[in-house]
PDB file of N, CA and C in Angstrom:
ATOM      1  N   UNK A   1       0.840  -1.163   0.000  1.00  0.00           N
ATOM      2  CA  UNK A   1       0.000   0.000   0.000  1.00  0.00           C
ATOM      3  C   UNK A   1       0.891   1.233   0.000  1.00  0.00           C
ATOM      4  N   UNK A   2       0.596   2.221  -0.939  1.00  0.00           N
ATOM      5  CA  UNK A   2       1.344   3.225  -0.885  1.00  0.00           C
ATOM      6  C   UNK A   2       0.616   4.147  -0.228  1.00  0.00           C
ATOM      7  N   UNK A   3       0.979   5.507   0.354  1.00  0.00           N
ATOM      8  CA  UNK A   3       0.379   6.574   1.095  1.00  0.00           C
ATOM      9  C   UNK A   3       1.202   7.461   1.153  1.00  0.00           C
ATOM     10  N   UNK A   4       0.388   8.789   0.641  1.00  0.00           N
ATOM     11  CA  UNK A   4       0.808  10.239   0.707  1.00  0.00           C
ATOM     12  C   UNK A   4       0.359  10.922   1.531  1.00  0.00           C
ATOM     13  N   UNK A   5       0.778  11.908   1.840  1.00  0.00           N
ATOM     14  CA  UNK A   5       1.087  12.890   2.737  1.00  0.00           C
ATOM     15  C   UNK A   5      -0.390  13.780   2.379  1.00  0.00           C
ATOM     16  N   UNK A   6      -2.093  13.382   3.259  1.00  0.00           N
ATOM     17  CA  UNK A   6      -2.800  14.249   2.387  1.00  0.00           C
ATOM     18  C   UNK A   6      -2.457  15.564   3.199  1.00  0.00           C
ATOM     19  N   UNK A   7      -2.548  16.265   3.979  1.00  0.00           N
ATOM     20  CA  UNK A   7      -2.441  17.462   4.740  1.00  0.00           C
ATOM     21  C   UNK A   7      -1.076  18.069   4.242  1.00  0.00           C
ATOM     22  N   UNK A   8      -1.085  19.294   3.579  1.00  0.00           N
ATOM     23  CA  UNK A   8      -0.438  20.625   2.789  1.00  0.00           C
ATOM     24  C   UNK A   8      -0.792  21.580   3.693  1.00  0.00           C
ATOM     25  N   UNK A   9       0.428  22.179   3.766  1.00  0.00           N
ATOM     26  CA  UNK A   9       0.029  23.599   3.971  1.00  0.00           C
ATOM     27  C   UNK A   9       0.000  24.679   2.824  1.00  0.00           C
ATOM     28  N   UNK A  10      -0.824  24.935   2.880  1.00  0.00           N
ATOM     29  CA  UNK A  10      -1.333  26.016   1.784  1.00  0.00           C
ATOM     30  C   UNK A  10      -0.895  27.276   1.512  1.00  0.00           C
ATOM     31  N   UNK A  11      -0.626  27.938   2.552  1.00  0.00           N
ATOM     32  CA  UNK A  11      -0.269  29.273   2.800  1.00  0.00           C
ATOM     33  C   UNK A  11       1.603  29.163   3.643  1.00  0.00           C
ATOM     34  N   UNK A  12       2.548  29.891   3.030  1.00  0.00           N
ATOM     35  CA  UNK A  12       3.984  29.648   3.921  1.00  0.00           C
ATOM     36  C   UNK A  12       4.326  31.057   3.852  1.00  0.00           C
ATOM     37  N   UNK A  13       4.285  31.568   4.281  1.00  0.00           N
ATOM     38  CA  UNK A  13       4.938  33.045   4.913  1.00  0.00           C
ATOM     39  C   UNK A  13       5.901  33.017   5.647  1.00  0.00           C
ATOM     40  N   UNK A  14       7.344  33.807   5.159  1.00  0.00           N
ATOM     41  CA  UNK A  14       8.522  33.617   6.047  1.00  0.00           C
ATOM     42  C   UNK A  14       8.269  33.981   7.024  1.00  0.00           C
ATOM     43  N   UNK A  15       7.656  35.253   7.321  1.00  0.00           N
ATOM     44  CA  UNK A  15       7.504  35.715   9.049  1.00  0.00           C
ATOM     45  C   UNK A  15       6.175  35.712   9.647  1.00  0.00           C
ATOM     46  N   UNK A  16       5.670  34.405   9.546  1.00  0.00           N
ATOM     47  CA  UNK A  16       4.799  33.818  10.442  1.00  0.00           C
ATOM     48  C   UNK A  16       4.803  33.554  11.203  1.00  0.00           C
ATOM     49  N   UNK A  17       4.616  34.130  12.719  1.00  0.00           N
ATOM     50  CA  UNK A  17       4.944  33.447  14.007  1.00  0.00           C
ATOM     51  C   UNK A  17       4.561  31.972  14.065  1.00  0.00           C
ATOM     52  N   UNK A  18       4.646  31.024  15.012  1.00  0.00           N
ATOM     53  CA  UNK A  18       4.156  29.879  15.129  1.00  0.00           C
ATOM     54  C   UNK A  18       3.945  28.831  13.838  1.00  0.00           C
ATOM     55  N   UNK A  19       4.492  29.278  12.604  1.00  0.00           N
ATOM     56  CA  UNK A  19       4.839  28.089  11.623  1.00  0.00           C
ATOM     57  C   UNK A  19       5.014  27.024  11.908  1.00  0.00           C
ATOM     58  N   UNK A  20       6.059  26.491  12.398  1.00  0.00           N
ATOM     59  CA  UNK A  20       6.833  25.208  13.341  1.00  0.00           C
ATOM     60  C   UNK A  20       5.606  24.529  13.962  1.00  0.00           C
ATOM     61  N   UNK A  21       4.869  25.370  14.972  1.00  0.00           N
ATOM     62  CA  UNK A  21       3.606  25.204  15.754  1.00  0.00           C
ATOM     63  C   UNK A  21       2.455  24.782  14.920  1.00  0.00           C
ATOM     64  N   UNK A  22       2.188  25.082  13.768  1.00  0.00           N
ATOM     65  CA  UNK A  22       1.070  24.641  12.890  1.00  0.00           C
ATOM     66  C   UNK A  22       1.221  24.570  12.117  1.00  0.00           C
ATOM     67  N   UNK A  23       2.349  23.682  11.535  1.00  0.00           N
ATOM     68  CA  UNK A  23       3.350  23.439   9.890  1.00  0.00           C
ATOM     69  C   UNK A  23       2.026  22.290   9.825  1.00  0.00           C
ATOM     70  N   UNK A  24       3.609  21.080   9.150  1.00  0.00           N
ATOM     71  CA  UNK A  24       2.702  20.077   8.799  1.00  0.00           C
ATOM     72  C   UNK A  24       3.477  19.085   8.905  1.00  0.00           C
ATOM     73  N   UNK A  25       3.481  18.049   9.648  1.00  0.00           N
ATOM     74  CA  UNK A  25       3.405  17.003  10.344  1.00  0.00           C
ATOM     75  C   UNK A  25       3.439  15.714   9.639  1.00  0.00           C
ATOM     76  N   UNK A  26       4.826  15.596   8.550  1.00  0.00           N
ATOM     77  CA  UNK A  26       4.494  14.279   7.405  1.00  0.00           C
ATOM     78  C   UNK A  26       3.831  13.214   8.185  1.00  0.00           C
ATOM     79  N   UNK A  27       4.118  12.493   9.558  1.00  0.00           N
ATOM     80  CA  UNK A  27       4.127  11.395   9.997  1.00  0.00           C
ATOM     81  C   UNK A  27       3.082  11.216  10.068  1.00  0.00           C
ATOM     82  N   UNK A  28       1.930  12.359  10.750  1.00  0.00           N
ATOM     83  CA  UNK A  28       0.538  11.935  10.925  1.00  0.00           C
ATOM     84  C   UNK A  28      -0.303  12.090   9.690  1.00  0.00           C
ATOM     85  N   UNK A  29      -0.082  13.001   8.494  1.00  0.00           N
ATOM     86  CA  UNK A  29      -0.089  12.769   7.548  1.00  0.00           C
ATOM     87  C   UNK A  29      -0.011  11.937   6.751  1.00  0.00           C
ATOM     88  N   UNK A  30       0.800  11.035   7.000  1.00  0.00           N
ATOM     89  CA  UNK A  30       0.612   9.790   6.671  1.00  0.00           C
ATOM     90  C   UNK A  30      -0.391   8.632   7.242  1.00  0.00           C
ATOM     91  N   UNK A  31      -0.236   8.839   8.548  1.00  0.00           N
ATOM     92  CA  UNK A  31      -1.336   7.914   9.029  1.00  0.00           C
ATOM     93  C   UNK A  31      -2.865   7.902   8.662  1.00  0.00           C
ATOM     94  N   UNK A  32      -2.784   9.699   8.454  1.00  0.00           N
ATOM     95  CA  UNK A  32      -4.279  10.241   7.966  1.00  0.00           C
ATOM     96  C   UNK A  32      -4.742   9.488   6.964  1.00  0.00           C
ATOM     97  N   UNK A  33      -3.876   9.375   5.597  1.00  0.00           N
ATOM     98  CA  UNK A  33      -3.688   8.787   4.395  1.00  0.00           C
ATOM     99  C   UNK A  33      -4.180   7.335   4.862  1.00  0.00           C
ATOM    100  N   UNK A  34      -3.461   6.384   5.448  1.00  0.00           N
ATOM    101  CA  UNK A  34      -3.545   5.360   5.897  1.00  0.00           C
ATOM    102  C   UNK A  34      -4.894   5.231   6.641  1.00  0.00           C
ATOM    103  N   UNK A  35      -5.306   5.930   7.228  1.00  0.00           N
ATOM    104  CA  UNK A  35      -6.505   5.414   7.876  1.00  0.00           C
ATOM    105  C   UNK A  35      -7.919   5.916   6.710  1.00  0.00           C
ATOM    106  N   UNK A  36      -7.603   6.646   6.057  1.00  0.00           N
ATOM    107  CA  UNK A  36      -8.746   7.010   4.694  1.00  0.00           C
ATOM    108  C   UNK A  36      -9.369   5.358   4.495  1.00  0.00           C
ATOM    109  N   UNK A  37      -8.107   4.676   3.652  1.00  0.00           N
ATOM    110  CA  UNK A  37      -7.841   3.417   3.720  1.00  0.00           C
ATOM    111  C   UNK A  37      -8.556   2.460   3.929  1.00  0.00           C
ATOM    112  N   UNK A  38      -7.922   2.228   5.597  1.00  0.00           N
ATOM    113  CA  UNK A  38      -8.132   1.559   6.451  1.00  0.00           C
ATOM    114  C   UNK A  38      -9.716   1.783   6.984  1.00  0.00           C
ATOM    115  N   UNK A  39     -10.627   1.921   6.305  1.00  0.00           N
ATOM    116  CA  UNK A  39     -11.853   2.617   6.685  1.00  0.00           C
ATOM    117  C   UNK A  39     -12.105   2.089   8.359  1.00  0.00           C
ATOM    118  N   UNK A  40     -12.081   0.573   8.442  1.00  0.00           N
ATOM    119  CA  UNK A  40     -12.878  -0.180   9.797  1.00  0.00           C
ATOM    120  C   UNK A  40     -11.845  -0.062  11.053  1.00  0.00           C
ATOM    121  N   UNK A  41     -10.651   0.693  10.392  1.00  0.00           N
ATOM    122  CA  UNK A  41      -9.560   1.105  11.707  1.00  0.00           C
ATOM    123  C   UNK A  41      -9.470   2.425  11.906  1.00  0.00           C
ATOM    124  N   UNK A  42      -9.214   2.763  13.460  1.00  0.00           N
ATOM    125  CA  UNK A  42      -8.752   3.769  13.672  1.00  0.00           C
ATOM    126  C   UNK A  42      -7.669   3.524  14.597  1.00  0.00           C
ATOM    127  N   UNK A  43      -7.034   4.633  14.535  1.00  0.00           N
ATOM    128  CA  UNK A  43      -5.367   4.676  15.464  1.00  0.00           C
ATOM    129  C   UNK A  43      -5.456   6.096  15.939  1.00  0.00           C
ATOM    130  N   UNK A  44      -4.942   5.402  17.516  1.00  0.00           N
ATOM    131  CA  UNK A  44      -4.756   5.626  18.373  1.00  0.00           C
ATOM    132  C   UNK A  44      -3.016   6.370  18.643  1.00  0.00           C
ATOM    133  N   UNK A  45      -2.937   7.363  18.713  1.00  0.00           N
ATOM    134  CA  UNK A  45      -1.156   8.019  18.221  1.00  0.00           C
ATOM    135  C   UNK A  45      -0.782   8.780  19.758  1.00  0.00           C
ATOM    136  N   UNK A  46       0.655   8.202  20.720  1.00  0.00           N
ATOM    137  CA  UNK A  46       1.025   8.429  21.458  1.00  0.00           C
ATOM    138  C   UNK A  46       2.238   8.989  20.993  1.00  0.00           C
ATOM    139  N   UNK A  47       2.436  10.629  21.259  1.00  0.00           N
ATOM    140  CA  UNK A  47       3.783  11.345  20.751  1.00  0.00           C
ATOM    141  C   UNK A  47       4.137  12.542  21.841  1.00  0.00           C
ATOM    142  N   UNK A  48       5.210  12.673  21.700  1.00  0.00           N
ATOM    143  CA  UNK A  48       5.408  13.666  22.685  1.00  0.00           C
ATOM    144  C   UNK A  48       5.895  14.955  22.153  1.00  0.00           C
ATOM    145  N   UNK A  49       5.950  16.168  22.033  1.00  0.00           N
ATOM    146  CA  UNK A  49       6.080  17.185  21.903  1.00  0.00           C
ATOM    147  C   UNK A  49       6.656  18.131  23.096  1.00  0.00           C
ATOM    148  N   UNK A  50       8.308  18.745  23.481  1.00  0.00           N
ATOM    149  CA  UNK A  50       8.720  19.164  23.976  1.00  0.00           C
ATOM    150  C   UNK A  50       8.482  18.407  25.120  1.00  0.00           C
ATOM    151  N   UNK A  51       8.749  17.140  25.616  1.00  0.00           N
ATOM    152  CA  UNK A  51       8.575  16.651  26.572  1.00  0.00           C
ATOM    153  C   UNK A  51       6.852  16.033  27.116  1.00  0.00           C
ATOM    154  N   UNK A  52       5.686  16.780  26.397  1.00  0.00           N
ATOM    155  CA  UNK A  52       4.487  16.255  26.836  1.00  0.00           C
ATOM    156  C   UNK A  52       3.952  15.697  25.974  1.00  0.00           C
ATOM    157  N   UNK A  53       3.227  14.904  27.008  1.00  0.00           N
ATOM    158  CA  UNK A  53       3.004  13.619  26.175  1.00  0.00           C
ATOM    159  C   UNK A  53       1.241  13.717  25.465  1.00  0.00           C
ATOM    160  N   UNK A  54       1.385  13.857  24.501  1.00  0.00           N
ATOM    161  CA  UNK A  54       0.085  13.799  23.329  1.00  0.00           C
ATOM    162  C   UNK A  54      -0.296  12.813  23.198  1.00  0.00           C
ATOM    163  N   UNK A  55      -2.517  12.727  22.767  1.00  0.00           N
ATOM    164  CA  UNK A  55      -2.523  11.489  22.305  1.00  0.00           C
ATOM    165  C   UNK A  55      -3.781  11.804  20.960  1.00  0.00           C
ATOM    166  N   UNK A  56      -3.371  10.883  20.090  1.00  0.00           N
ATOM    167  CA  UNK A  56      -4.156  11.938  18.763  1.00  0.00           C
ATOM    168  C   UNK A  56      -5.363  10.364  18.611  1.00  0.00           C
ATOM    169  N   UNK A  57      -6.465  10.648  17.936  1.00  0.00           N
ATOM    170  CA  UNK A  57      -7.642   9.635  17.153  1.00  0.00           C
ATOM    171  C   UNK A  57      -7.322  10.145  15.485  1.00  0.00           C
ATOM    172  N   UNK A  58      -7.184   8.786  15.168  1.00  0.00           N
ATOM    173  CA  UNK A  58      -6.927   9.187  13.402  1.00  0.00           C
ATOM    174  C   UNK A  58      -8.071   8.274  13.175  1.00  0.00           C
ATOM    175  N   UNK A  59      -8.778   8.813  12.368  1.00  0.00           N
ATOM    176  CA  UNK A  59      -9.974   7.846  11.766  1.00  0.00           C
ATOM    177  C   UNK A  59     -11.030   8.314  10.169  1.00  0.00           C
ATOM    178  N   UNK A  60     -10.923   8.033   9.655  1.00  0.00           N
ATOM    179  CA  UNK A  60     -10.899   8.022   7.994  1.00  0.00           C
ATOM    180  C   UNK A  60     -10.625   9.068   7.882  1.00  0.00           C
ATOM    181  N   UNK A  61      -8.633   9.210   7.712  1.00  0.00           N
ATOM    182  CA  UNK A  61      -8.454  10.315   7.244  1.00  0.00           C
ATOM    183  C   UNK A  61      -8.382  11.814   8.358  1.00  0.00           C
ATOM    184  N   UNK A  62      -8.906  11.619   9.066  1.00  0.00           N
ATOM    185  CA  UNK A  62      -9.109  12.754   9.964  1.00  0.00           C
ATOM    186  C   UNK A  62      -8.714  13.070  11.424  1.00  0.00           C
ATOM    187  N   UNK A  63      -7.847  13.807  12.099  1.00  0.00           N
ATOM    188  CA  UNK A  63      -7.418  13.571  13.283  1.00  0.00           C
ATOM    189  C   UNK A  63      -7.637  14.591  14.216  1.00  0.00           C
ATOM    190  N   UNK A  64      -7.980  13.934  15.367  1.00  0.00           N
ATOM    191  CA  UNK A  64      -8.091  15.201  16.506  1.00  0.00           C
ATOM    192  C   UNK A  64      -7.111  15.047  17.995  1.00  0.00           C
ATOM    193  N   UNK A  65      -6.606  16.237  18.416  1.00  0.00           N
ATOM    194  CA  UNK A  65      -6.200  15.684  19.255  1.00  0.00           C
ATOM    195  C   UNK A  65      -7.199  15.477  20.891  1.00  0.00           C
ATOM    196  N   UNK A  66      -6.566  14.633  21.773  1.00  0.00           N
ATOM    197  CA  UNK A  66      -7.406  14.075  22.799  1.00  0.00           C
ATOM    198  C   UNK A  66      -6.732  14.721  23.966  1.00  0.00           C
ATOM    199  N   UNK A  67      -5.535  15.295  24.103  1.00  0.00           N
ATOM    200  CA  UNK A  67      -5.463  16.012  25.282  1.00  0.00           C
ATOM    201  C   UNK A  67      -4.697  17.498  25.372  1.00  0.00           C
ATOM    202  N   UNK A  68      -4.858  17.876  23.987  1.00  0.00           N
ATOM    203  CA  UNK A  68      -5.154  19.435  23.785  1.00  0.00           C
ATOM    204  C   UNK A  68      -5.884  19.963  22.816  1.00  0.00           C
ATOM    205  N   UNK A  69      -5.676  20.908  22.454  1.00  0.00           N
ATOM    206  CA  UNK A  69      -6.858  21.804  21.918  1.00  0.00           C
ATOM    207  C   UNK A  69      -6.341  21.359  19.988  1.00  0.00           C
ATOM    208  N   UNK A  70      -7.960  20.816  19.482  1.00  0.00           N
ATOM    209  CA  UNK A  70      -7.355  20.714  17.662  1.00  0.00           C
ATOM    210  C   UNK A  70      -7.755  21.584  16.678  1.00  0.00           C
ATOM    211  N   UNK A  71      -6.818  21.934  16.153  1.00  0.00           N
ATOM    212  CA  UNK A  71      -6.323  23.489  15.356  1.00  0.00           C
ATOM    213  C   UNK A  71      -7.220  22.767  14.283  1.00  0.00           C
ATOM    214  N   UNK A  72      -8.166  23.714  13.714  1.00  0.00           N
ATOM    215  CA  UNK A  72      -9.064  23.636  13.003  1.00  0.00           C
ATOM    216  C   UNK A  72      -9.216  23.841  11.618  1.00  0.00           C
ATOM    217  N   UNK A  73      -8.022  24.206  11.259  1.00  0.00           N
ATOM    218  CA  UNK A  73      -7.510  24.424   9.750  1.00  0.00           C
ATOM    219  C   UNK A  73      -7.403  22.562   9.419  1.00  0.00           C
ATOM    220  N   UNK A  74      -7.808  22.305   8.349  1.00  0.00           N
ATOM    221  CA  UNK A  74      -7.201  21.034   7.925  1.00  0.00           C
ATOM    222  C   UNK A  74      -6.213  20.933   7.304  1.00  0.00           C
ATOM    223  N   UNK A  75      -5.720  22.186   6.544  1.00  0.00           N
ATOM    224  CA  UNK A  75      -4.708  22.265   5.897  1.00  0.00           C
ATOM    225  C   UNK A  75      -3.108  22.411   7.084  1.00  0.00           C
ATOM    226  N   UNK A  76      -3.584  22.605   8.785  1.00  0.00           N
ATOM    227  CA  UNK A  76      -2.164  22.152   9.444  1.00  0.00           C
ATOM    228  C   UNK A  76      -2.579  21.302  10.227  1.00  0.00           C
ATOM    229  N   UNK A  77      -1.182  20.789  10.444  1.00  0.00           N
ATOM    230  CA  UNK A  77      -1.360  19.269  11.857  1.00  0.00           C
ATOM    231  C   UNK A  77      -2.183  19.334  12.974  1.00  0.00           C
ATOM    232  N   UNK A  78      -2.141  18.586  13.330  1.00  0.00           N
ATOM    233  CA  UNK A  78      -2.567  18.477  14.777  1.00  0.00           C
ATOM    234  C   UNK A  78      -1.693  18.414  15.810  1.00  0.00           C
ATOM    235  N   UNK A  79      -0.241  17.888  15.386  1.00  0.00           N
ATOM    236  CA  UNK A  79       0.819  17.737  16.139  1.00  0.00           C
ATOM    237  C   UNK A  79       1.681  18.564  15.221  1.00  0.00           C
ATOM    238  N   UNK A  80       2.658  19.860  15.798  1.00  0.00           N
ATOM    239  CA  UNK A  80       3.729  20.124  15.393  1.00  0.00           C
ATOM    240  C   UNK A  80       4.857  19.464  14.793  1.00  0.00           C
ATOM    241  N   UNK A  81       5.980  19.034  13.352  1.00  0.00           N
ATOM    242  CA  UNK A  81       6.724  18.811  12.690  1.00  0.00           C
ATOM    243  C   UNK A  81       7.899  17.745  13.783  1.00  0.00           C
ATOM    244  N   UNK A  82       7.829  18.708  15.057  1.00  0.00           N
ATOM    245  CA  UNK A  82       8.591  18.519  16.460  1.00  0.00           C
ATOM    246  C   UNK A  82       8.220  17.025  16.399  1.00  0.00           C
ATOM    247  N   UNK A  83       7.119  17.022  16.694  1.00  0.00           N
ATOM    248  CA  UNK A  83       6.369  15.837  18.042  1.00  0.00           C
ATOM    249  C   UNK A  83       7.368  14.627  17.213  1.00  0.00           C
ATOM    250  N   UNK A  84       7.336  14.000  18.444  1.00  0.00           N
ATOM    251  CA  UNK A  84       8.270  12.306  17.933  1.00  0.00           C
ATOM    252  C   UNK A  84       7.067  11.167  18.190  1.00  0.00           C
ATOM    253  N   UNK A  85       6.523  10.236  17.315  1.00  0.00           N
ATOM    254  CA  UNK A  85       5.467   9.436  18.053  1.00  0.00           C
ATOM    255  C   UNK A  85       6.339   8.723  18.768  1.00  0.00           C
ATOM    256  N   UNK A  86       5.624   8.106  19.715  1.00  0.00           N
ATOM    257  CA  UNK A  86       6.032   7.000  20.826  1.00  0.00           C
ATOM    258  C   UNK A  86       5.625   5.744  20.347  1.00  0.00           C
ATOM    259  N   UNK A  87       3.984   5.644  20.146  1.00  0.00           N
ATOM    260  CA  UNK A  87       3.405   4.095  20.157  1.00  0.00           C
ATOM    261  C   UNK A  87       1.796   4.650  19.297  1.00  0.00           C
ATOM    262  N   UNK A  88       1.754   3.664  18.520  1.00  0.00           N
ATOM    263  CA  UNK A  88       0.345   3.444  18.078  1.00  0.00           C
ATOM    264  C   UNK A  88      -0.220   2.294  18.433  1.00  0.00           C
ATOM    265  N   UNK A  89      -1.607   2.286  18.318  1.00  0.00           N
ATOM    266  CA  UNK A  89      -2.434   1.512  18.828  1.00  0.00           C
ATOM    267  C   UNK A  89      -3.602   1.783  17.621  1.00  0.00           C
ATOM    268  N   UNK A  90      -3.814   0.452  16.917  1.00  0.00           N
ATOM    269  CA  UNK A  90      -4.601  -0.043  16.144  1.00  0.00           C
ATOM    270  C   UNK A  90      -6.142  -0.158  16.742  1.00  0.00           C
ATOM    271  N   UNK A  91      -7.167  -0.155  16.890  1.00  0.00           N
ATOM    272  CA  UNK A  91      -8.604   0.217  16.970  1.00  0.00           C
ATOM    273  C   UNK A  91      -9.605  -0.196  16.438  1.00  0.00           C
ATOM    274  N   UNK A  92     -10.704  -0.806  16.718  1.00  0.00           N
ATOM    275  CA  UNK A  92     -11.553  -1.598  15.615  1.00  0.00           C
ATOM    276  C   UNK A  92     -12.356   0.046  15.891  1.00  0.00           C
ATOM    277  N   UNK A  93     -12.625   0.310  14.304  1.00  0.00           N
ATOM    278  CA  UNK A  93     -13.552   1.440  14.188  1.00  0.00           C
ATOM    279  C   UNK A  93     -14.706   0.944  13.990  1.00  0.00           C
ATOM    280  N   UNK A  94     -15.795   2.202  14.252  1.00  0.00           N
ATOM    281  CA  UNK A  94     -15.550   3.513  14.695  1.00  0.00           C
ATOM    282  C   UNK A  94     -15.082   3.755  16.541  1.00  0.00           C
ATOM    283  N   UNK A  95     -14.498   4.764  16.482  1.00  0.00           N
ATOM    284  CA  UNK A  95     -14.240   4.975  18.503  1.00  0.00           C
ATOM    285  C   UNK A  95     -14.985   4.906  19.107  1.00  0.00           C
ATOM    286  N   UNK A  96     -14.948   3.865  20.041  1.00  0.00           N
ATOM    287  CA  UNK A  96     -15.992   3.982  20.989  1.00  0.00           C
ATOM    288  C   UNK A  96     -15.404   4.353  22.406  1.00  0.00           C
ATOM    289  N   UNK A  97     -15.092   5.437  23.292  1.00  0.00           N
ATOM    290  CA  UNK A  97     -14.170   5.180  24.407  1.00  0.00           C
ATOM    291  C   UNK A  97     -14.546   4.401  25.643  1.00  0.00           C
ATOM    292  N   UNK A  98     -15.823   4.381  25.380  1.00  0.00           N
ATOM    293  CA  UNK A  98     -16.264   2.686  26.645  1.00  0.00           C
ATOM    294  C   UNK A  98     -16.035   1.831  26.159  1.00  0.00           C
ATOM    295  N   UNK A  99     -15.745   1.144  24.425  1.00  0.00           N
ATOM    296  CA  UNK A  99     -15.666  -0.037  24.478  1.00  0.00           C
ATOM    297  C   UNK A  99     -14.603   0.092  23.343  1.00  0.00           C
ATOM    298  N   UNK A 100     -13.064  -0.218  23.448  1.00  0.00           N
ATOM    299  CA  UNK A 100     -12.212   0.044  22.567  1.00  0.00           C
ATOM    300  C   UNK A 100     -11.809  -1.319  22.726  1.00  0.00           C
ATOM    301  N   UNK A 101     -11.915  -2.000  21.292  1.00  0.00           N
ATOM    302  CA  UNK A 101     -11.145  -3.027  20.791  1.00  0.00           C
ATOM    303  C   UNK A 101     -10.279  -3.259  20.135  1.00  0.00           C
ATOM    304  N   UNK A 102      -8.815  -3.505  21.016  1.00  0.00           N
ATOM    305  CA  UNK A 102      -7.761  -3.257  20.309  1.00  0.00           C
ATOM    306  C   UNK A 102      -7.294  -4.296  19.070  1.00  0.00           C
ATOM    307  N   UNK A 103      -7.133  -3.591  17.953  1.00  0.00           N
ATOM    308  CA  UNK A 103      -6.255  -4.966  17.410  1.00  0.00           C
ATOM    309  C   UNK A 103      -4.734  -5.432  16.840  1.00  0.00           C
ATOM    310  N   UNK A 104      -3.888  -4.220  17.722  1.00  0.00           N
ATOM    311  CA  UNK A 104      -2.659  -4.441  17.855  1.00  0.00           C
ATOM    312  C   UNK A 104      -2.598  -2.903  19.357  1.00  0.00           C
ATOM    313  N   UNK A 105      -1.624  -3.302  19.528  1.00  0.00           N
ATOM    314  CA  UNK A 105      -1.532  -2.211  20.538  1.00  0.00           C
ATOM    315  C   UNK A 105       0.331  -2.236  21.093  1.00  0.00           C
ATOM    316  N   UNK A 106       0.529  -0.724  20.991  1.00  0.00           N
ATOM    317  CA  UNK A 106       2.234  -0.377  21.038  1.00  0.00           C
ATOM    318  C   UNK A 106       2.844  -0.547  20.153  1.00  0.00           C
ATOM    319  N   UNK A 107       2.536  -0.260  18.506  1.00  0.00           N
ATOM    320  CA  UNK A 107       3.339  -0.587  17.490  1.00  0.00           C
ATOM    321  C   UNK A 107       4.268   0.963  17.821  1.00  0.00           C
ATOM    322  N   UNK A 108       5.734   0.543  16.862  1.00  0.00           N
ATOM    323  CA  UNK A 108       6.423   1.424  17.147  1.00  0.00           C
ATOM    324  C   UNK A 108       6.666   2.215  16.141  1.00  0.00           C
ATOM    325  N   UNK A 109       6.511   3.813  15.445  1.00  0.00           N
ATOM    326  CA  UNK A 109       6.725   4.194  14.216  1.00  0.00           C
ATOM    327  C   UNK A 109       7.204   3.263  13.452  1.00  0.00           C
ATOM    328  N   UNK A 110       8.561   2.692  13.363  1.00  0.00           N
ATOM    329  CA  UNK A 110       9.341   2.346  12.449  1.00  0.00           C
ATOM    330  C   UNK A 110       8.542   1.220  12.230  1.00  0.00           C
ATOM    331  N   UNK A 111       8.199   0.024  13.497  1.00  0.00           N
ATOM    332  CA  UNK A 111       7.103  -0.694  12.986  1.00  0.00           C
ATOM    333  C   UNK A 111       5.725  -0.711  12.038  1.00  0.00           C
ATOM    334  N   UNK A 112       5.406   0.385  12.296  1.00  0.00           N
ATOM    335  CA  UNK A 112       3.889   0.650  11.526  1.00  0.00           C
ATOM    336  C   UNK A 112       4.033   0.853  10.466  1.00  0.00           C
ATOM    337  N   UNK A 113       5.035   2.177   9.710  1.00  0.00           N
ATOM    338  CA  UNK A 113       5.791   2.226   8.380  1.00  0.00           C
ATOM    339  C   UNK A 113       5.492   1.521   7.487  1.00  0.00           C
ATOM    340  N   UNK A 114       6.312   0.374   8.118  1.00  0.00           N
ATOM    341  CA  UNK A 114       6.120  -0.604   7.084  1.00  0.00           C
ATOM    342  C   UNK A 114       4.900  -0.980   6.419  1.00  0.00           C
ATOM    343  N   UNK A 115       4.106  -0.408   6.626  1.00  0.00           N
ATOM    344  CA  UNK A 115       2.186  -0.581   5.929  1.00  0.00           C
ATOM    345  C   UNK A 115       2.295   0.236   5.037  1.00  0.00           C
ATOM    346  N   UNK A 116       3.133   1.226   4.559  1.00  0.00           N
ATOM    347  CA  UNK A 116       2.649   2.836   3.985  1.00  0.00           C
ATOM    348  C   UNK A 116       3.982   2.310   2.981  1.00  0.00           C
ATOM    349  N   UNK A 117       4.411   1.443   2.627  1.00  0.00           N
ATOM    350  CA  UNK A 117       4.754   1.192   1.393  1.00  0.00           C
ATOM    351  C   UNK A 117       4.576   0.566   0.063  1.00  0.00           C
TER     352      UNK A 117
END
């Protein structure tokens, strides 16, 4: 399976404050791609950003984050360029947060990758 990067930023202005802060984010970008896909999955994305620890819902294509605030442009991330993921966690879709059925859980970037080729 191949997968592109759907989320562009549209607009790049050299002296934009907070660029970095609401660039664009190949990695989850990719997952976005990947979960379009993956229609009956969603993932579950543990990353950290300057030390805190983030946790994002990717599900057809679309991501929000779960323990801060999600920037509402679709055209930037949800996670800053920064963030490093930690662990994904595979999901029988759609989310349910009372009843989440995992169907892999703690894959590691470099592990998951390997789907998006």
């Amino acid at each position: 399976m191949s997968c592109r990067a759907r989320r562009r930023v549209r607009y790049v202005e050299e002296d934009e404050e907070g660029d970095e802060e609401y660039g664009n984010n190949l990695e989850i970008a990719m997952l976005e791609t990947y979960s379009e896909k993956e229609r009956k999955e969603a993932l579950l994305v543990k990353a950290t950003v300057d030390g805190e620890e983030e946790h994002v819902l990717i599900f057809k294509g679309f991501s929000s984050c779960l323990t801060a605030t999600t920037v509402t442009d679709p055209s930037k991330s949800v996670l800053p360029a920064r963030a490093v993921i930690q662990s994904i966690d595979v999901i029988k879709g759609p989310f349910d947060p009372t009843n989440i059925e995992y169907l892999e859980k703690g894959l590691t970037w470099d592990a998951f990758k390997t789907r998006l080729q």
